[in-house]
PDB file of N, CA and C in Angstrom:
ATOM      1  N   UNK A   1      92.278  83.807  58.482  1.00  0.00           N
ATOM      2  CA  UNK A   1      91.232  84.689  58.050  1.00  0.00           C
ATOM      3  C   UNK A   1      91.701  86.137  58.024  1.00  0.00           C
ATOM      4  N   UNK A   2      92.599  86.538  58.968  1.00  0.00           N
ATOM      5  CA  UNK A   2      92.844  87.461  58.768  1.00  0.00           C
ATOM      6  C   UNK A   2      94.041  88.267  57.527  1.00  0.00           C
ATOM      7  N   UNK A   3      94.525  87.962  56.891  1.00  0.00           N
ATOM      8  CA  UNK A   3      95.064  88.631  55.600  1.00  0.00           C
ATOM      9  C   UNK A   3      93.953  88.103  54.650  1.00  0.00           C
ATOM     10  N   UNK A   4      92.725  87.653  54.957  1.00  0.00           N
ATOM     11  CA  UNK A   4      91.754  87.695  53.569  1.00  0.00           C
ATOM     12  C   UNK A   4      90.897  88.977  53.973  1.00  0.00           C
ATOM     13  N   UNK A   5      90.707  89.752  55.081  1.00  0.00           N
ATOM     14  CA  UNK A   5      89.725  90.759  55.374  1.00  0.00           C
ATOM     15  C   UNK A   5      90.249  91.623  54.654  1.00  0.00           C
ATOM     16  N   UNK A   6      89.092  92.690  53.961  1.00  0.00           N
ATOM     17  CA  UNK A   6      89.770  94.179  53.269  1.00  0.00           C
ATOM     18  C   UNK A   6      89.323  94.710  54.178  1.00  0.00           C
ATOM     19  N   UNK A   7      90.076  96.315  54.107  1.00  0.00           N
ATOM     20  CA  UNK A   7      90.067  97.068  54.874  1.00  0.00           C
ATOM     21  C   UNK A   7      88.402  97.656  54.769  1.00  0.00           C
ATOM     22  N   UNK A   8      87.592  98.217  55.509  1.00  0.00           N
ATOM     23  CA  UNK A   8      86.476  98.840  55.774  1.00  0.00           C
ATOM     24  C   UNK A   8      85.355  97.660  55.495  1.00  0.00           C
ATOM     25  N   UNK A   9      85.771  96.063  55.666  1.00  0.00           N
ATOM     26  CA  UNK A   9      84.653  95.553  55.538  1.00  0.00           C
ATOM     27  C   UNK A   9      83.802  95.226  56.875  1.00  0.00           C
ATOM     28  N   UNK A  10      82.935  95.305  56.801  1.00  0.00           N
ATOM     29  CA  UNK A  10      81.821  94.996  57.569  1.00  0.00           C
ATOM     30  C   UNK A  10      81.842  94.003  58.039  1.00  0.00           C
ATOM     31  N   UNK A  11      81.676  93.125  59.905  1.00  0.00           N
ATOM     32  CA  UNK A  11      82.196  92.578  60.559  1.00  0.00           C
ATOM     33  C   UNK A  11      81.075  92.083  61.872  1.00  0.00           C
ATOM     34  N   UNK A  12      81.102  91.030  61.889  1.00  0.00           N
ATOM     35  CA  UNK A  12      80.394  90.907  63.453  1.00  0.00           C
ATOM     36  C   UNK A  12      81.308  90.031  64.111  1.00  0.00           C
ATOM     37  N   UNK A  13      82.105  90.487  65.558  1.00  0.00           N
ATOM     38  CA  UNK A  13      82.207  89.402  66.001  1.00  0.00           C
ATOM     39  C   UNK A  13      82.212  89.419  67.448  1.00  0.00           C
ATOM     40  N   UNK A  14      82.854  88.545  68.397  1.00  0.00           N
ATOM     41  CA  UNK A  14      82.348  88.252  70.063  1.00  0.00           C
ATOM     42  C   UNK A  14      83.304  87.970  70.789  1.00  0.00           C
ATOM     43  N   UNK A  15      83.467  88.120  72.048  1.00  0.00           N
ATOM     44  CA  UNK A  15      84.945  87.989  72.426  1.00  0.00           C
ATOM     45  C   UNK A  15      85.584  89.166  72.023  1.00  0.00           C
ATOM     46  N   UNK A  16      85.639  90.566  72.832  1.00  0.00           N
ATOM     47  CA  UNK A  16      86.041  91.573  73.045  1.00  0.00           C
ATOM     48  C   UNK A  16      87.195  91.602  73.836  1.00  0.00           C
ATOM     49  N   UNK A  17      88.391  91.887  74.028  1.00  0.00           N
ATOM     50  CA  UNK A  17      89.854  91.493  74.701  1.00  0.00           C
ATOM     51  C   UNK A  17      89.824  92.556  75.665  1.00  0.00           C
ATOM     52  N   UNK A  18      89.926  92.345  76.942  1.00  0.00           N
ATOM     53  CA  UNK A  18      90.686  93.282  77.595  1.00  0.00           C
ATOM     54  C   UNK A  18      91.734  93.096  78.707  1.00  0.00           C
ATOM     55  N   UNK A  19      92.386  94.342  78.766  1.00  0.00           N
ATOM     56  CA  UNK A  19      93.555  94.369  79.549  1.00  0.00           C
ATOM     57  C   UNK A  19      93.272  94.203  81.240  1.00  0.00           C
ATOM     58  N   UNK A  20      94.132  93.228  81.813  1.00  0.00           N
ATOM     59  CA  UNK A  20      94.137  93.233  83.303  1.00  0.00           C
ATOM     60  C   UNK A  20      95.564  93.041  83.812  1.00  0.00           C
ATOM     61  N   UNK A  21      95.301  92.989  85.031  1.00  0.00           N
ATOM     62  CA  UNK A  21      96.888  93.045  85.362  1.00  0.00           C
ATOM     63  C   UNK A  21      96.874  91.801  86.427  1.00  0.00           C
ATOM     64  N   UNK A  22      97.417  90.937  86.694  1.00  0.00           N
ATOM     65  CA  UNK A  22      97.756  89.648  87.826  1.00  0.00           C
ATOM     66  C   UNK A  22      98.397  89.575  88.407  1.00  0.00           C
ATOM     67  N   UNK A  23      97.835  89.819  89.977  1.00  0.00           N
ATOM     68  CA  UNK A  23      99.268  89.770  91.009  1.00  0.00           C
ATOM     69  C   UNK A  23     100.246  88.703  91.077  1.00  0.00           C
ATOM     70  N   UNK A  24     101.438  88.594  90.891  1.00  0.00           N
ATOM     71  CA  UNK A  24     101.809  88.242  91.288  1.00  0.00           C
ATOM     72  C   UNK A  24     102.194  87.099  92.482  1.00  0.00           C
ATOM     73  N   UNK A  25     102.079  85.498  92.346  1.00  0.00           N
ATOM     74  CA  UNK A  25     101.511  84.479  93.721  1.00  0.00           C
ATOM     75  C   UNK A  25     103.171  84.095  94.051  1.00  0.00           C
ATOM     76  N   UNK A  26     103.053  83.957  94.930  1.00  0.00           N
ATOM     77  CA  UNK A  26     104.377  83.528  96.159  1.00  0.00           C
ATOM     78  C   UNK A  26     105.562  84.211  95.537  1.00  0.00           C
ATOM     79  N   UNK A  27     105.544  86.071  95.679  1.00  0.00           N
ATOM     80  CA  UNK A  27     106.508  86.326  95.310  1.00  0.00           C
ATOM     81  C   UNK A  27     107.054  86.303  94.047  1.00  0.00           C
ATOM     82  N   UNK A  28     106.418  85.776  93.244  1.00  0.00           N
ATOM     83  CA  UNK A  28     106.455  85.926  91.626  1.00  0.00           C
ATOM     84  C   UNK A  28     106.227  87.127  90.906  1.00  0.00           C
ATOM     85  N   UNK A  29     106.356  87.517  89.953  1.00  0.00           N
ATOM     86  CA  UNK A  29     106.489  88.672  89.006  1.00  0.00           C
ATOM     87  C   UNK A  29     104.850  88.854  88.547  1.00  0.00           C
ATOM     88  N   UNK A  30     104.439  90.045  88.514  1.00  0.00           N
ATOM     89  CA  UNK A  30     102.781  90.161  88.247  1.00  0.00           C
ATOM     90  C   UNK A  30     102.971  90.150  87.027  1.00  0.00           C
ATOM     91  N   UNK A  31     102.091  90.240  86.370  1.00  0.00           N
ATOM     92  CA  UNK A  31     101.689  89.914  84.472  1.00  0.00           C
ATOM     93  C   UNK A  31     100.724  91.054  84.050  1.00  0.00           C
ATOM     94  N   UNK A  32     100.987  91.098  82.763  1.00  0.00           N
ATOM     95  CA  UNK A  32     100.011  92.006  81.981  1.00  0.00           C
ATOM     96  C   UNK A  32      99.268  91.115  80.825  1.00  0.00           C
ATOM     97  N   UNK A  33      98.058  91.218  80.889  1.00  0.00           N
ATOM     98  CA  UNK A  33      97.668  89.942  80.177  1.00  0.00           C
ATOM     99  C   UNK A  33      96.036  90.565  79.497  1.00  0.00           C
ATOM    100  N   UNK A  34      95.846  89.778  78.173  1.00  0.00           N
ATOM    101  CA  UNK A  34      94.459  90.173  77.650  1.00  0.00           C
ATOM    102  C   UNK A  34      93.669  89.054  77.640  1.00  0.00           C
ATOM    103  N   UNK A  35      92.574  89.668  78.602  1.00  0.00           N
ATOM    104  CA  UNK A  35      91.555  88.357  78.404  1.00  0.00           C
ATOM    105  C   UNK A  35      90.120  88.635  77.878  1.00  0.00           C
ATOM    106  N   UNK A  36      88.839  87.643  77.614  1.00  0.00           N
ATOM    107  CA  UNK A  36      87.951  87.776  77.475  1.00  0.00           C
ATOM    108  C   UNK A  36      86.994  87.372  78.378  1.00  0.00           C
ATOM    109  N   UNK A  37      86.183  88.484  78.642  1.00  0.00           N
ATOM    110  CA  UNK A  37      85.561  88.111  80.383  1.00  0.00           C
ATOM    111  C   UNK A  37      84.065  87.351  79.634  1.00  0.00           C
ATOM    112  N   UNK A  38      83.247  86.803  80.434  1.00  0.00           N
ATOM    113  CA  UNK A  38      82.586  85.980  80.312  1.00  0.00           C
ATOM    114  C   UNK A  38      81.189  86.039  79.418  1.00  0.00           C
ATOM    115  N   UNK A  39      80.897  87.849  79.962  1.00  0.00           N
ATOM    116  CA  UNK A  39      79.583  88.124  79.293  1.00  0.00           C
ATOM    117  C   UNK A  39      80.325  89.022  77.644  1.00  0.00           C
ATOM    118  N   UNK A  40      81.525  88.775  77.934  1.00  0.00           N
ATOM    119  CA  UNK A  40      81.852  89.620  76.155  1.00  0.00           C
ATOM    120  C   UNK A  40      81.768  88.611  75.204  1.00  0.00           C
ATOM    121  N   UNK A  41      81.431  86.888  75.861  1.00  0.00           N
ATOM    122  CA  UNK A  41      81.673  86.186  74.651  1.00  0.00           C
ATOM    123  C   UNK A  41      80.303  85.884  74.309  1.00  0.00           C
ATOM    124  N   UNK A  42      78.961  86.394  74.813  1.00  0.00           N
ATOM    125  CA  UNK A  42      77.375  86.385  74.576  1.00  0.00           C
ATOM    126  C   UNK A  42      77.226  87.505  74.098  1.00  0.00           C
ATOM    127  N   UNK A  43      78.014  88.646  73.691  1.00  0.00           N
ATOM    128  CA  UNK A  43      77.427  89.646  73.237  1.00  0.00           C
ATOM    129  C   UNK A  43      78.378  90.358  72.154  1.00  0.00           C
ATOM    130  N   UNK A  44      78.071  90.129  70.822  1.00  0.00           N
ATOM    131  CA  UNK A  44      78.223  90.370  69.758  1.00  0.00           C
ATOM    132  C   UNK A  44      78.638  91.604  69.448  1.00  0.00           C
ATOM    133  N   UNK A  45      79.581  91.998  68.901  1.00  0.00           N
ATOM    134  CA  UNK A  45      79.870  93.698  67.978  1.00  0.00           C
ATOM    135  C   UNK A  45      79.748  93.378  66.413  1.00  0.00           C
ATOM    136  N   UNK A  46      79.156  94.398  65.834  1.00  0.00           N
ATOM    137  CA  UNK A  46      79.255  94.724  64.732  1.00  0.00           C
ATOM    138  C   UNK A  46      79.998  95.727  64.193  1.00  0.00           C
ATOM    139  N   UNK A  47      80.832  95.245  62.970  1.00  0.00           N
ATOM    140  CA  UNK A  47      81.369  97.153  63.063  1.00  0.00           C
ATOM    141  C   UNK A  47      81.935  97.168  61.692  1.00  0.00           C
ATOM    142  N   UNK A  48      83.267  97.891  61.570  1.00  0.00           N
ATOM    143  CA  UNK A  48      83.828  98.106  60.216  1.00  0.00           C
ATOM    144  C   UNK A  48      85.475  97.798  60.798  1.00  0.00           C
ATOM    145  N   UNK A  49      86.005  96.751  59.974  1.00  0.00           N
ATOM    146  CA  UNK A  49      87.348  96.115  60.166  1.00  0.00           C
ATOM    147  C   UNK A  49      88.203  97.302  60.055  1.00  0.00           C
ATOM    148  N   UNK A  50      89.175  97.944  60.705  1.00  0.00           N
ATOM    149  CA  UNK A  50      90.380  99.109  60.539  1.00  0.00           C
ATOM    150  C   UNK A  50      91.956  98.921  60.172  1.00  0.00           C
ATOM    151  N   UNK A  51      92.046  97.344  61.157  1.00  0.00           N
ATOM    152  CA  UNK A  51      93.342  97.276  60.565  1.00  0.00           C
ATOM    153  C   UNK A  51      93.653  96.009  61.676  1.00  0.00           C
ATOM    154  N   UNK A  52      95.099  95.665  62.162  1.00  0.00           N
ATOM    155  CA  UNK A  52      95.296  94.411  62.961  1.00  0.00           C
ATOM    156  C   UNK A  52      96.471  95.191  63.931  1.00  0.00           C
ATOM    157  N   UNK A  53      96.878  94.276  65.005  1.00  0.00           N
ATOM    158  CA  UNK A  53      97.660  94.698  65.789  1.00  0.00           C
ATOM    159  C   UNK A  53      98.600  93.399  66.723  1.00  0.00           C
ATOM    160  N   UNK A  54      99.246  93.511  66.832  1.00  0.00           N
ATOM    161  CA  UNK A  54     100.049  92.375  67.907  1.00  0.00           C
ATOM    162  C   UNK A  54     100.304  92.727  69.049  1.00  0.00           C
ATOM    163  N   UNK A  55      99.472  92.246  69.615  1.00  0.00           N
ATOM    164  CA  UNK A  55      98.961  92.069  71.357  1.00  0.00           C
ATOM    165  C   UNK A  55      99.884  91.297  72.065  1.00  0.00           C
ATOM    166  N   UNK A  56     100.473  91.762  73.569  1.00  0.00           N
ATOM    167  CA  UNK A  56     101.314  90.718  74.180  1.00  0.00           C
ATOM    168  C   UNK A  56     101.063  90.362  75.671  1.00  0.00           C
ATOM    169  N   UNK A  57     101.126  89.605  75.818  1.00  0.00           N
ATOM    170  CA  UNK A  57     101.246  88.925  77.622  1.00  0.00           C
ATOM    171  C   UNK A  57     102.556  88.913  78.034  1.00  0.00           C
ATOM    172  N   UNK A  58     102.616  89.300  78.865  1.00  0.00           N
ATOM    173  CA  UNK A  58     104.435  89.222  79.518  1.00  0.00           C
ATOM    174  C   UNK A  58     104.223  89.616  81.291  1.00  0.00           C
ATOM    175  N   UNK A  59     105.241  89.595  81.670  1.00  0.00           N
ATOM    176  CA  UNK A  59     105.529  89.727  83.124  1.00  0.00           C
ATOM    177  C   UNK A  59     105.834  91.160  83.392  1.00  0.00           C
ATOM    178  N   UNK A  60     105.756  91.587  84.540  1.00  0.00           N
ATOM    179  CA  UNK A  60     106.026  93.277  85.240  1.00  0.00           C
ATOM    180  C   UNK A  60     107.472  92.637  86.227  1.00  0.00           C
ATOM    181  N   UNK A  61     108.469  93.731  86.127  1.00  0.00           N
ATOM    182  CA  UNK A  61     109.346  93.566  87.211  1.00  0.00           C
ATOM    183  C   UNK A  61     109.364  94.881  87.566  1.00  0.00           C
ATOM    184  N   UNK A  62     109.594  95.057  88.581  1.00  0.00           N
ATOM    185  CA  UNK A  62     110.286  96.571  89.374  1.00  0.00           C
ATOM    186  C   UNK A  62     111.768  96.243  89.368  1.00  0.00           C
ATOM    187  N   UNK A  63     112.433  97.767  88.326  1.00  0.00           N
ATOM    188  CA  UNK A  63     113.746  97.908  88.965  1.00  0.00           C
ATOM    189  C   UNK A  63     113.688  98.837  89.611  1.00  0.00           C
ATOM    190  N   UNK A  64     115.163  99.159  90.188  1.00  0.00           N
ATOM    191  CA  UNK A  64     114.969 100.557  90.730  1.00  0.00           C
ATOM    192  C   UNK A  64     115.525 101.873  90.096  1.00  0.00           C
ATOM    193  N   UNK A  65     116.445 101.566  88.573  1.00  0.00           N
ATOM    194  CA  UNK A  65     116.261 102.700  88.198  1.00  0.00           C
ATOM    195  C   UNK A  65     115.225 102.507  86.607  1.00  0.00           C
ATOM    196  N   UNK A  66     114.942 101.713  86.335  1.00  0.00           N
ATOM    197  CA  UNK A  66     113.820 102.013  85.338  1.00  0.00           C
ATOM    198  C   UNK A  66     112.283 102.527  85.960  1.00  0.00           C
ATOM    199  N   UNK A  67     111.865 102.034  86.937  1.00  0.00           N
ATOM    200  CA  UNK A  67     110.831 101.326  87.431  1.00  0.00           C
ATOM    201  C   UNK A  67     109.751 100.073  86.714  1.00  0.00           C
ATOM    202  N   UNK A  68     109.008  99.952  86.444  1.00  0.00           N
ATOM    203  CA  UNK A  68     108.280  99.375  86.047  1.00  0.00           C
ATOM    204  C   UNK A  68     108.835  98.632  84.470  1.00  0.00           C
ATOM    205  N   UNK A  69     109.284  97.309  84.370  1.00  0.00           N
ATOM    206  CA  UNK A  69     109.580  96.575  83.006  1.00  0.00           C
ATOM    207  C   UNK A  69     108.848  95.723  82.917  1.00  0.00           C
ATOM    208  N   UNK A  70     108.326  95.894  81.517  1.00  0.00           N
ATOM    209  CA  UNK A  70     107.386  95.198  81.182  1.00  0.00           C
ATOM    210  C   UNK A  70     108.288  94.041  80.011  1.00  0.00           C
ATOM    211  N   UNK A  71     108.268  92.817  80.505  1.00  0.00           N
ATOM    212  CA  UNK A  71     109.122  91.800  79.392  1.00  0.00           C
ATOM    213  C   UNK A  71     107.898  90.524  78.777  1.00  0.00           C
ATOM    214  N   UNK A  72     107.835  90.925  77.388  1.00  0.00           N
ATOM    215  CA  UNK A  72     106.904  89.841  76.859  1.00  0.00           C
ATOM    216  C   UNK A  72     107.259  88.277  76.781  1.00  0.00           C
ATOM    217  N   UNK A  73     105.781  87.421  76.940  1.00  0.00           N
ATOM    218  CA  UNK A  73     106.437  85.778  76.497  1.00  0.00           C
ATOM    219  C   UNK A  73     105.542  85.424  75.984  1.00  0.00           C
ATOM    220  N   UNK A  74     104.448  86.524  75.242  1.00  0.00           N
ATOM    221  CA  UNK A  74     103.608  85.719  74.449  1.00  0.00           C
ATOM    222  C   UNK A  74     102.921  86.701  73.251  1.00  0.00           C
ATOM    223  N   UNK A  75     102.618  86.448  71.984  1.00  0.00           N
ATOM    224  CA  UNK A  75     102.353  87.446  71.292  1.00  0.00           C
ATOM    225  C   UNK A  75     101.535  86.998  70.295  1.00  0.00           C
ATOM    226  N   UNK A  76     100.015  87.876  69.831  1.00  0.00           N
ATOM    227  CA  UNK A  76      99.494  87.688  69.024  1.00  0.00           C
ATOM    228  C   UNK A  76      98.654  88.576  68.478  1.00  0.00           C
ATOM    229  N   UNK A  77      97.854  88.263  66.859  1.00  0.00           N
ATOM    230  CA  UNK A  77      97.686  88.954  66.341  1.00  0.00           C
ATOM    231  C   UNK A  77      96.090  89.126  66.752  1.00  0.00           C
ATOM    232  N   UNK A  78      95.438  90.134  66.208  1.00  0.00           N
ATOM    233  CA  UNK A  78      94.351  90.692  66.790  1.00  0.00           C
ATOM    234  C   UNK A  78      93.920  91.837  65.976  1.00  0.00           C
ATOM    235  N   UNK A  79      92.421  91.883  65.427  1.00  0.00           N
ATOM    236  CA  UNK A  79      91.677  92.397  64.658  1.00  0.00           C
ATOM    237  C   UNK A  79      91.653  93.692  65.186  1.00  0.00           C
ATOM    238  N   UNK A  80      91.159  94.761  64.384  1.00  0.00           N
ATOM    239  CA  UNK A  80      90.586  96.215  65.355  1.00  0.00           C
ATOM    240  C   UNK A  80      89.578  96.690  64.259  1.00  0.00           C
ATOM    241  N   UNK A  81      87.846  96.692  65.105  1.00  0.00           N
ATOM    242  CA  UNK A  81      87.020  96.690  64.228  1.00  0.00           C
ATOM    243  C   UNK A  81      87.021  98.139  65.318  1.00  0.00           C
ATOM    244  N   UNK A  82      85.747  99.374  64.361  1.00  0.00           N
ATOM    245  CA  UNK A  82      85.596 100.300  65.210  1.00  0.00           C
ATOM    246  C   UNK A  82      83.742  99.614  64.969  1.00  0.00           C
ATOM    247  N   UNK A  83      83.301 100.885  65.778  1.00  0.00           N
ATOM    248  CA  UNK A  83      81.472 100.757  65.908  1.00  0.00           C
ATOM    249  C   UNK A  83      80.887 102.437  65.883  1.00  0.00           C
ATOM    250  N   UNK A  84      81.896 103.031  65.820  1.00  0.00           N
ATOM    251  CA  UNK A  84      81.159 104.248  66.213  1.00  0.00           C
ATOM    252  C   UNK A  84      82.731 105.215  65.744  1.00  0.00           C
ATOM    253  N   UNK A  85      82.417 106.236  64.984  1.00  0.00           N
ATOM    254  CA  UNK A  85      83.551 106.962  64.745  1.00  0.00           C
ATOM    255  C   UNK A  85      83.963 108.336  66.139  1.00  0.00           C
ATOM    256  N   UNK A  86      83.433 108.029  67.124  1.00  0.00           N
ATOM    257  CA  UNK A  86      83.837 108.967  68.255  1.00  0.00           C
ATOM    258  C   UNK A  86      84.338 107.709  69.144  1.00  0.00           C
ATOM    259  N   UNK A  87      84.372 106.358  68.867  1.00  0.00           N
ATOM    260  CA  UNK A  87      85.235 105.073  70.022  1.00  0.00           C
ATOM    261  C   UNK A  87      86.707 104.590  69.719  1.00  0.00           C
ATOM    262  N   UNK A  88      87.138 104.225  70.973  1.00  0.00           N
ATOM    263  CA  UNK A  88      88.435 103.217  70.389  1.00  0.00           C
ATOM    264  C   UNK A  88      87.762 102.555  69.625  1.00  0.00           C
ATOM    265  N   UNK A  89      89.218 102.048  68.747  1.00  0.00           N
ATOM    266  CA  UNK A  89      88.936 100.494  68.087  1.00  0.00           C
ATOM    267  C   UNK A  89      88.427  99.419  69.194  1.00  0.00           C
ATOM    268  N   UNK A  90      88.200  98.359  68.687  1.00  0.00           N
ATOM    269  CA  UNK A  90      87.888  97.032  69.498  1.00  0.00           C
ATOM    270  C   UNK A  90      88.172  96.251  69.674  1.00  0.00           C
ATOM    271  N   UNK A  91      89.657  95.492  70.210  1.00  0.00           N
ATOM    272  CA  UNK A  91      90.697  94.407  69.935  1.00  0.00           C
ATOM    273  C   UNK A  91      89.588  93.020  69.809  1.00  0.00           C
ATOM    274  N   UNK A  92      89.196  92.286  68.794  1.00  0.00           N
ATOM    275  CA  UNK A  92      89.170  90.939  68.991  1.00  0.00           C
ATOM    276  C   UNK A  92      90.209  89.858  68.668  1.00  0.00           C
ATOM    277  N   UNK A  93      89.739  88.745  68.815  1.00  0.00           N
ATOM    278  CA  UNK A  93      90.991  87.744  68.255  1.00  0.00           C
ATOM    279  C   UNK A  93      90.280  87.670  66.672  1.00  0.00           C
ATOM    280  N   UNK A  94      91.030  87.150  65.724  1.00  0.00           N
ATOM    281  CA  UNK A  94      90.795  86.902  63.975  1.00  0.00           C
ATOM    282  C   UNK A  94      89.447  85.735  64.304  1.00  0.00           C
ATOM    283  N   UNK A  95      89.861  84.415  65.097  1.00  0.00           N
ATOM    284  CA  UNK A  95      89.295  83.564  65.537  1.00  0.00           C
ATOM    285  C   UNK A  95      87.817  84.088  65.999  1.00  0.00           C
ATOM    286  N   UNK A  96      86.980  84.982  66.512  1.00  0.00           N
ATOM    287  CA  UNK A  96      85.811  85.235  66.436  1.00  0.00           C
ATOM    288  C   UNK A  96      85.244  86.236  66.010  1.00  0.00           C
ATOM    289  N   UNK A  97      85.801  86.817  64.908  1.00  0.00           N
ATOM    290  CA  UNK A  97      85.335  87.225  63.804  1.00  0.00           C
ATOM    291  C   UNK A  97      84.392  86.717  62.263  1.00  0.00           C
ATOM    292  N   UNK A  98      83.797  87.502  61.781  1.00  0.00           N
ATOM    293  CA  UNK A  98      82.716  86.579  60.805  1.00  0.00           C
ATOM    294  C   UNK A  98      82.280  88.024  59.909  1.00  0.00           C
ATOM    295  N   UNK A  99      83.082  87.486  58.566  1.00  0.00           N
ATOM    296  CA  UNK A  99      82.300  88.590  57.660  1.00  0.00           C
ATOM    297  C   UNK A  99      80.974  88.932  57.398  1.00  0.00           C
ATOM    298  N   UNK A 100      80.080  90.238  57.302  1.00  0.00           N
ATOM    299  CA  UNK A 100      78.815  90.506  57.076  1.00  0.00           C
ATOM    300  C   UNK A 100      78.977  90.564  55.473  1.00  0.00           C
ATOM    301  N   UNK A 101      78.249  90.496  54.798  1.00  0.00           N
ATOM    302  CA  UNK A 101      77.909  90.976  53.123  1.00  0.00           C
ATOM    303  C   UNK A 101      77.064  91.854  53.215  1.00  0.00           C
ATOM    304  N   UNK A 102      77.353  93.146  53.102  1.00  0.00           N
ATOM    305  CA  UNK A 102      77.030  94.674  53.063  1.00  0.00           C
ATOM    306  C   UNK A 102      75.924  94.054  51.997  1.00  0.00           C
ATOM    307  N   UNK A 103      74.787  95.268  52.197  1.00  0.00           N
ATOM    308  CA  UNK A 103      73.503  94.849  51.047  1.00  0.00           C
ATOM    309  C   UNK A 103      74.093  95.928  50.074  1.00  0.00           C
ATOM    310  N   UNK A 104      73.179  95.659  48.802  1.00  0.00           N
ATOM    311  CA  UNK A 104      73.595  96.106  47.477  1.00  0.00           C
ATOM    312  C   UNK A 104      75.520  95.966  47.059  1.00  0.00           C
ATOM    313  N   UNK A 105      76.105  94.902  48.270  1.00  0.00           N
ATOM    314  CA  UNK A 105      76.993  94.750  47.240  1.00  0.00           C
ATOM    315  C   UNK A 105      77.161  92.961  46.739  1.00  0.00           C
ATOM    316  N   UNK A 106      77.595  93.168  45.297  1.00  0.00           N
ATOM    317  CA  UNK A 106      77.921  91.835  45.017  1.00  0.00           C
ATOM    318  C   UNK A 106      79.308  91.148  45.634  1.00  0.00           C
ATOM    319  N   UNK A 107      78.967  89.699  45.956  1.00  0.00           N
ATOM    320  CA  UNK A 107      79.905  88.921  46.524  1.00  0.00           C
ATOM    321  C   UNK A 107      80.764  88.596  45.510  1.00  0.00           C
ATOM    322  N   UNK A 108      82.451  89.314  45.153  1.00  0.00           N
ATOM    323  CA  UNK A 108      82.400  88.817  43.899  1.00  0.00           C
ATOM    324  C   UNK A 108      84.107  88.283  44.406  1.00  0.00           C
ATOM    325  N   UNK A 109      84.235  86.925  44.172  1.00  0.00           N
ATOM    326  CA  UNK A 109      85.105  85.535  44.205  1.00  0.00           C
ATOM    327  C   UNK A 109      86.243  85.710  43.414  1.00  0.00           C
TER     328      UNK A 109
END
């Protein structure tokens, strides 16, 4: 679905992504990871499609002369609708997205 969206079309969708971070269990490497928390998938955005982006999950290591490396093992693509021209964009996945048909325009195939 996503290389059929044009740019500035009109959009509702659910499942809003956000960033958390995961400690690390028995000494393992913590993660940077995007999820969708529970009440973002009952509550709907509407907005205007902007463009797409590739989102990643990967692991955190500490060195000691970089500090903080961030190494990816997972990657995907991801919508960015806005709602308001003073907000970030709004990462969703393509997957719960759903075109609106703007009034007075024709649907034309």
């Amino acid at each position: 679905m996503g290389e059929k969206i044009k740019l500035g079309a009109e959009v509702t969708a659910t499942g809003q992504l956000f960033r958390h971070w995961v400690k690390g269990i028995a000494n393992g490497p913590d993660r940077k990871e995007w999820y969708t928390p529970e009440w973002a998938v009952h509550k709907p955005v509407t907005g205007i499609y902007v463009g797409k982006r590739t989102y990643q999950n990967g692991k955190i290591s500490w060195d000691r002369d970089d500090g903080n490396v961030f190494v990816p093992d997972e990657w995907f693509k991801v919508a960015l609708i806005v709602t308001d021209e003073r907000e970030n964009p709004i990462p969703v996945l393509y997957s719960n997205m759903h075109l609106q048909l703007m009034e007075g325009v024709k649907n034309e195939v």
